[in-house]
N, C-alpha and C. Protein backbone atom coordinates (compact mmCIF):
# COMPACT_ATOMS: atom_id res chain seq x y z
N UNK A 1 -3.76 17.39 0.41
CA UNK A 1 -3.47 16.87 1.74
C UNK A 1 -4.37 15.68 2.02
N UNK A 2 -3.69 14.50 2.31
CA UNK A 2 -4.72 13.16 2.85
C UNK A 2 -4.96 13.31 3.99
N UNK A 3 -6.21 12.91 4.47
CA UNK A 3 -6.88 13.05 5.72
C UNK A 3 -7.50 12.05 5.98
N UNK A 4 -7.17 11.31 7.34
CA UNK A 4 -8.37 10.03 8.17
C UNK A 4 -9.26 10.41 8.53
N UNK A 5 -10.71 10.47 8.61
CA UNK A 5 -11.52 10.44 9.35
C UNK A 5 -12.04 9.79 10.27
N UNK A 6 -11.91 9.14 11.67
CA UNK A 6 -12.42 7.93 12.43
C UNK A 6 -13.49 8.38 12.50
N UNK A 7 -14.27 6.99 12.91
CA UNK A 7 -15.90 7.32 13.76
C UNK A 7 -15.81 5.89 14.70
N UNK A 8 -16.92 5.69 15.41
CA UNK A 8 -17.66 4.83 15.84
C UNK A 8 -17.00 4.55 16.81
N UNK A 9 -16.65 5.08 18.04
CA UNK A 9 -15.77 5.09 18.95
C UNK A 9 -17.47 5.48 20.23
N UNK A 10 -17.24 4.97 21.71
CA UNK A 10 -18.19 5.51 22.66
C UNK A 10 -17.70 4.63 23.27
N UNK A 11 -19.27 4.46 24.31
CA UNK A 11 -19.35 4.07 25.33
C UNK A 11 -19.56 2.78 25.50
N UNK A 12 -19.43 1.63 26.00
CA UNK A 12 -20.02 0.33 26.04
C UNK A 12 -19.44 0.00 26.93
N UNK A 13 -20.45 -1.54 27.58
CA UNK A 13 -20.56 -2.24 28.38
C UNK A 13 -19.42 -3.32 28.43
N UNK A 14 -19.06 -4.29 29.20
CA UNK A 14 -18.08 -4.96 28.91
C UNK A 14 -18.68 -6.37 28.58
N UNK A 15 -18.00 -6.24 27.15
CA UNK A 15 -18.93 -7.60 26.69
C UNK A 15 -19.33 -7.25 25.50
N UNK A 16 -19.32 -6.12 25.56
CA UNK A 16 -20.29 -5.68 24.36
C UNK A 16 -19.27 -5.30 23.43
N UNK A 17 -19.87 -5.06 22.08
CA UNK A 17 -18.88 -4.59 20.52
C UNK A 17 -19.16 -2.90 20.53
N UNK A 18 -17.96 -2.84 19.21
CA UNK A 18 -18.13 -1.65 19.16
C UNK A 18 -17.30 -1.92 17.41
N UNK A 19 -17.68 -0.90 16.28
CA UNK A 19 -16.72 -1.30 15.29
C UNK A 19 -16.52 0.50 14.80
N UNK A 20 -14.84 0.18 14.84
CA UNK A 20 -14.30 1.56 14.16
C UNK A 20 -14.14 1.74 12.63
N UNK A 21 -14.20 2.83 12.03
CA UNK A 21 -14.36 3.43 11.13
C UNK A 21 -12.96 4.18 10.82
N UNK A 22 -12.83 3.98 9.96
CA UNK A 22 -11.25 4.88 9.26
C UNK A 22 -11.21 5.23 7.73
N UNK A 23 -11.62 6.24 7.19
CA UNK A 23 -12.11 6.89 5.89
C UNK A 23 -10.77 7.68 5.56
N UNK A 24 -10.28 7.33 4.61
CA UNK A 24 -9.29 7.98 3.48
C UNK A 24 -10.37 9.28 2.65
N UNK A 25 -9.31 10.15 2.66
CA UNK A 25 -9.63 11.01 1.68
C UNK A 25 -9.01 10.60 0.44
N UNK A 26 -8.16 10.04 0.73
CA UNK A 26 -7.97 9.32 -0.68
C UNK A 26 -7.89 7.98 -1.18
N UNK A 27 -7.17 7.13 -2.73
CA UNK A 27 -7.41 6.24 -2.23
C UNK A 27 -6.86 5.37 -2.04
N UNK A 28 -7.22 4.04 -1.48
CA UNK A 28 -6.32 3.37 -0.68
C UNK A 28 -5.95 1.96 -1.39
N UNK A 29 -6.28 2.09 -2.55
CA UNK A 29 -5.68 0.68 -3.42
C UNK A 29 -4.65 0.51 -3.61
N UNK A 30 -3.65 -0.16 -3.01
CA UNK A 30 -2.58 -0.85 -3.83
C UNK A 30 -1.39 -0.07 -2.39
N UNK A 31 -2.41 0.70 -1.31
CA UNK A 31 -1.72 0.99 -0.03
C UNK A 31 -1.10 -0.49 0.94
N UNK A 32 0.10 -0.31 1.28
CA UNK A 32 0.91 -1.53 1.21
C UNK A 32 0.25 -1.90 2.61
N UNK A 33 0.01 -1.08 3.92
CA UNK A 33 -0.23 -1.09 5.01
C UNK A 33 -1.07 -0.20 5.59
N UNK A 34 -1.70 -0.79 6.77
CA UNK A 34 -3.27 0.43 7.77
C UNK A 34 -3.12 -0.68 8.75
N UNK A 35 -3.84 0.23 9.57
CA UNK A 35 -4.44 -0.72 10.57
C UNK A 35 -4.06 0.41 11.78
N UNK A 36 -4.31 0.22 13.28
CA UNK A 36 -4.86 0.61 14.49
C UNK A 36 -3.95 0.64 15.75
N UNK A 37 -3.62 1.79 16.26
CA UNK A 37 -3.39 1.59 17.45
C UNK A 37 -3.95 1.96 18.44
N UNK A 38 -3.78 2.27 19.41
CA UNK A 38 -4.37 3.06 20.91
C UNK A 38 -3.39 3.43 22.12
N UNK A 39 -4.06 3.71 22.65
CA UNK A 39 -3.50 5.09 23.56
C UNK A 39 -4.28 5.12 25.15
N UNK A 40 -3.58 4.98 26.03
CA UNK A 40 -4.20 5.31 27.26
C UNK A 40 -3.05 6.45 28.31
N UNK A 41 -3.43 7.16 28.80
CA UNK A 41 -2.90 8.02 29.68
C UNK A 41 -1.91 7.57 30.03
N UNK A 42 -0.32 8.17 29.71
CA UNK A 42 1.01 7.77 30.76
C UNK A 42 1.30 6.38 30.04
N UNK A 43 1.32 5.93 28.82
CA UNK A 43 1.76 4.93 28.16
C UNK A 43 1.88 5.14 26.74
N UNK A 44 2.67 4.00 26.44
CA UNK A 44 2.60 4.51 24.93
C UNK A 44 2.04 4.21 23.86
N UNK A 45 1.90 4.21 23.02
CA UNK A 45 1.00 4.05 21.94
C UNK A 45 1.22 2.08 21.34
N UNK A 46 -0.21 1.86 21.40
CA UNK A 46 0.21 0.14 21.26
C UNK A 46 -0.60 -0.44 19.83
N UNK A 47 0.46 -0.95 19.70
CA UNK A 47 -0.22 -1.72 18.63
C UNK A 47 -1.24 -2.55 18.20
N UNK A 48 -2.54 -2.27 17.94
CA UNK A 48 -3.90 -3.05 17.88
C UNK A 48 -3.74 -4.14 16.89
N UNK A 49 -3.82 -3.60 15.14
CA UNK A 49 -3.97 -4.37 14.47
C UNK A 49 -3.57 -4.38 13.13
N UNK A 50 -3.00 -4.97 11.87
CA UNK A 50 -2.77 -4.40 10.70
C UNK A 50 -3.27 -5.01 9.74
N UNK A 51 -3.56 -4.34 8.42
CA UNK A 51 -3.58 -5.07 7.43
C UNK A 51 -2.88 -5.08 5.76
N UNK A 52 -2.21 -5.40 5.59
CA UNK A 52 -1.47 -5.54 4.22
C UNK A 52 -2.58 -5.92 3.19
N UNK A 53 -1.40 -4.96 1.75
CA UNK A 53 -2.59 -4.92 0.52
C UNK A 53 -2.81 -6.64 0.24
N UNK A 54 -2.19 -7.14 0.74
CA UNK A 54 -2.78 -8.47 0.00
C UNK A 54 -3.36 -9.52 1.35
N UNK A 55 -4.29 -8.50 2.13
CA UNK A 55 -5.34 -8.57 3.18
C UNK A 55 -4.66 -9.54 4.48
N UNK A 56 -3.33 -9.59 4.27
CA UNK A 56 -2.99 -10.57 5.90
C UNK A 56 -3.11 -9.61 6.93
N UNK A 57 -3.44 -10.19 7.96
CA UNK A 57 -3.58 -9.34 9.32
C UNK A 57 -3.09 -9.84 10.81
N UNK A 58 -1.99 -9.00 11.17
CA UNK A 58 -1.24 -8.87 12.54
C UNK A 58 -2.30 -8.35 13.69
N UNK A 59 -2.46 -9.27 14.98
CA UNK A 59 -2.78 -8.30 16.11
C UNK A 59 -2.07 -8.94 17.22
N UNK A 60 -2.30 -7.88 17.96
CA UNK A 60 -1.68 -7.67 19.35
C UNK A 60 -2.19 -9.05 20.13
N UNK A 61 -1.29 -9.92 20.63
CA UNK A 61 -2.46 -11.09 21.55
C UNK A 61 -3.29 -10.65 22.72
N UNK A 62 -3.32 -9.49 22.89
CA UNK A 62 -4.65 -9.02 24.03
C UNK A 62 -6.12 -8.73 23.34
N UNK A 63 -6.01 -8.62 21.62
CA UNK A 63 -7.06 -8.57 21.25
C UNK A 63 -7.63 -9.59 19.95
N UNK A 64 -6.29 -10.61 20.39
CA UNK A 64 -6.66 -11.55 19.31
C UNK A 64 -7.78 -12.57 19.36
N UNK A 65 -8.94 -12.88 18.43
CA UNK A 65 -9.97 -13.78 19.03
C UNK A 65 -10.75 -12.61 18.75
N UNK A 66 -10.44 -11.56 19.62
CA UNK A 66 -12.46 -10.69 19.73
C UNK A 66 -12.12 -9.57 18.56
N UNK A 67 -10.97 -8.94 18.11
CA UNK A 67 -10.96 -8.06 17.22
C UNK A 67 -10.56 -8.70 15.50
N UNK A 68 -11.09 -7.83 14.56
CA UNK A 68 -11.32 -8.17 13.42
C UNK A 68 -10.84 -6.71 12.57
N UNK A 69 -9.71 -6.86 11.80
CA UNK A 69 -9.60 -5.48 10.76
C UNK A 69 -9.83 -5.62 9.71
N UNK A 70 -10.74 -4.97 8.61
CA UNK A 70 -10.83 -5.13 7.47
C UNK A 70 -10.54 -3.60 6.85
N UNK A 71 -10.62 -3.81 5.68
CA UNK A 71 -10.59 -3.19 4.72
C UNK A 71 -11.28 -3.08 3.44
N UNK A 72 -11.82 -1.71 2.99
CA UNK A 72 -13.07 -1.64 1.42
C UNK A 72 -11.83 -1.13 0.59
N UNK A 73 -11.39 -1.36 -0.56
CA UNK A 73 -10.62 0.16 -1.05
C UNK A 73 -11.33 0.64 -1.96
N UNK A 74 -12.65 -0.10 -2.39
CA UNK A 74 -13.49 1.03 -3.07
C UNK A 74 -14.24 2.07 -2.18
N UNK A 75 -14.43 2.26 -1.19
CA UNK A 75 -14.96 2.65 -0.22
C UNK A 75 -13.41 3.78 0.73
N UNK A 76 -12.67 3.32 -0.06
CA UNK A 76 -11.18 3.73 0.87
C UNK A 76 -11.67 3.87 2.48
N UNK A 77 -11.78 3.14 2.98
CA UNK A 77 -11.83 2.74 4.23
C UNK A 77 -11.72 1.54 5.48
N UNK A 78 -11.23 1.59 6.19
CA UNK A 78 -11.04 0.62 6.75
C UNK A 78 -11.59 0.25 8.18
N UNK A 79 -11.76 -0.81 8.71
CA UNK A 79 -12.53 -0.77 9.95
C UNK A 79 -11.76 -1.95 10.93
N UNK A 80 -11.78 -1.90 12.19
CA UNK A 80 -11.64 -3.07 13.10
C UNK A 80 -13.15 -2.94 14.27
N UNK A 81 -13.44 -4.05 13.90
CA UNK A 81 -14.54 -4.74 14.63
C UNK A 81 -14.03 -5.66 16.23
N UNK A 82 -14.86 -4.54 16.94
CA UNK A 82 -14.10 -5.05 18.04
C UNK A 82 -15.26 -5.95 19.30
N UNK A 83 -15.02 -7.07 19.35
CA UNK A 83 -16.29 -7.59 20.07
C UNK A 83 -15.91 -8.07 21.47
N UNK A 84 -16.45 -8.72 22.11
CA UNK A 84 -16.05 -9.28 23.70
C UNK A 84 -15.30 -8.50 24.38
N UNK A 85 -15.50 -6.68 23.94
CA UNK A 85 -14.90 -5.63 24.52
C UNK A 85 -14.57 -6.12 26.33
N UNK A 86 -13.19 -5.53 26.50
CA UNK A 86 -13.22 -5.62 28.39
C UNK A 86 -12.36 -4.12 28.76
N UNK A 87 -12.85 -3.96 29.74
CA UNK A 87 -12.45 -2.18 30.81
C UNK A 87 -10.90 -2.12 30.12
N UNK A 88 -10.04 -3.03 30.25
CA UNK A 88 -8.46 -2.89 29.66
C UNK A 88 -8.82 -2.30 28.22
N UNK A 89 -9.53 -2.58 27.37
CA UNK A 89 -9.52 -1.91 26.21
C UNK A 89 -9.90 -0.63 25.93
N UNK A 90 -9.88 0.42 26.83
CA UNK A 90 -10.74 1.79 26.90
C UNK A 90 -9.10 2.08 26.90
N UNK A 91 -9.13 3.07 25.76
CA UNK A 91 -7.78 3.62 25.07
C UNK A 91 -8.80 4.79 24.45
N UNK A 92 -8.03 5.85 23.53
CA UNK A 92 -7.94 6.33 22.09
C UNK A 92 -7.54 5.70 21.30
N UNK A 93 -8.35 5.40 20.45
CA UNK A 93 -7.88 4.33 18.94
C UNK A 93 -7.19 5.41 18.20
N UNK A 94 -6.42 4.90 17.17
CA UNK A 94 -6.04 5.70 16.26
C UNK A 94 -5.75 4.96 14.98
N UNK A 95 -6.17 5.71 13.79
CA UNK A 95 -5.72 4.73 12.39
C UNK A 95 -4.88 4.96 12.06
N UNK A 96 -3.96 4.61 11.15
CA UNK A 96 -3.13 5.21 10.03
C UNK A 96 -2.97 4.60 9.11
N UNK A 97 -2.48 4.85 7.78
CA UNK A 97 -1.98 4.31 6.74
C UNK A 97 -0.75 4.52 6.41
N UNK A 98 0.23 4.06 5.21
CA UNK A 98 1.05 4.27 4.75
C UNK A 98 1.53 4.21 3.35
N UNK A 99 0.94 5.46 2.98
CA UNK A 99 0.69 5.93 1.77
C UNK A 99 2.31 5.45 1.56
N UNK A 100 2.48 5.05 -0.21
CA UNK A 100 3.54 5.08 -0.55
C UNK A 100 3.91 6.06 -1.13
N UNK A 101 3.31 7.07 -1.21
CA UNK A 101 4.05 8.05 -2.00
C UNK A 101 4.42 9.23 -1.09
N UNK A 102 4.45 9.25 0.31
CA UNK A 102 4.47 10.23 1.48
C UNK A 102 5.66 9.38 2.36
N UNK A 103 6.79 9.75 2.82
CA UNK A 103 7.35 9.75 3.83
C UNK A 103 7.22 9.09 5.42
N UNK A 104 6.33 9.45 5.72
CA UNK A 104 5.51 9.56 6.80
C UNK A 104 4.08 8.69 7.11
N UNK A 105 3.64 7.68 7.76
CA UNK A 105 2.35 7.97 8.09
C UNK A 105 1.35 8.55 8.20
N UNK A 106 0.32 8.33 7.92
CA UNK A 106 -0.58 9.48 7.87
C UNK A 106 -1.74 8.92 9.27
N UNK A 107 -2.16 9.68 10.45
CA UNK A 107 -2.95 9.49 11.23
C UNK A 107 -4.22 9.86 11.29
N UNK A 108 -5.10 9.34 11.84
CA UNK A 108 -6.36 9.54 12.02
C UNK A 108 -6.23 10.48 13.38
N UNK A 109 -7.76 10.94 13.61
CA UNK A 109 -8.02 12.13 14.96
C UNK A 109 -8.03 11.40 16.19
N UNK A 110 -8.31 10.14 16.23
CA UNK A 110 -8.03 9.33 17.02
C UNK A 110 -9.54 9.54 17.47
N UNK A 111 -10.28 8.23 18.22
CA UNK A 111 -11.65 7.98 18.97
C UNK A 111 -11.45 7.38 20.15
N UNK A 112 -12.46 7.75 21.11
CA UNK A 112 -12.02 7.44 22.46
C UNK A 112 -13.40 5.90 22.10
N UNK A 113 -12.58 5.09 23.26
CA UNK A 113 -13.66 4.28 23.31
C UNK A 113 -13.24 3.61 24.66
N UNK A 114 -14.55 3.30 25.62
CA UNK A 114 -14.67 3.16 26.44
C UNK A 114 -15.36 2.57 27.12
N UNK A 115 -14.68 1.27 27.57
CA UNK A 115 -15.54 0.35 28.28
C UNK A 115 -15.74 -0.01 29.34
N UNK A 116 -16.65 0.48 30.46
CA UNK A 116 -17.35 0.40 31.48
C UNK A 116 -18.72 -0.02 31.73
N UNK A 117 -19.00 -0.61 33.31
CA UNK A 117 -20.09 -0.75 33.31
C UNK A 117 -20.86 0.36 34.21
């Protein structure tokens, strides 16, 4: 069974960074697509950011400029670096990938992150 692990999700100021964490249990070379969405109460799930195996990257224009997604695949993990955080961006993040050999997406536990002052 493949499993996401997120981290690095809290509290911050507005203005301030924050960078997420997304760990494969397995691995993620030659994975065609990843990358991020989020989640706020009574809406639906939005599209943050992506990245394809041959490293191009899609984002949302509300976080284009301050957010950054990368990817290790020796490390099978992936991250978006999120800087010039503002209060609109306090969601649940969530990762996923798309393993090619699974059907389905595979999701992360999702991290709250939250920006207030």
């Amino acid at each position: 069974q493949v499993q996401l692990v997120e981290s690095g999700g809290g509290l911050v100021q507005p203005g301030g960074s924050l960078r997420l964490s997304c760990a494969s249990t397995r691995n993620t070379f030659g994975v065609p697509a990843m990358g991020w969405y989020r989640q706020t109460p009574g809406k639906q799930r939005e599209l943050v950011a992506t990245i394809n195996n041959g490293g191009n990257t899609n984002y949302a224009d509300s976080v284009k400029g301050r957010f950054t997604i990368s990817r290790d695949n020796v490390k099978s993990t992936f991250y978006l670096q999120m800087n010039s955080l503002r209060p609109e961006d306090t969601a649940v993040y969530y990762c996923y990938v798309d393993f090619p050999f699974l059907p389905t997406a595979t999701w992360g536990q999702g991290t709250q992150v939250t920006v207030s002052s």
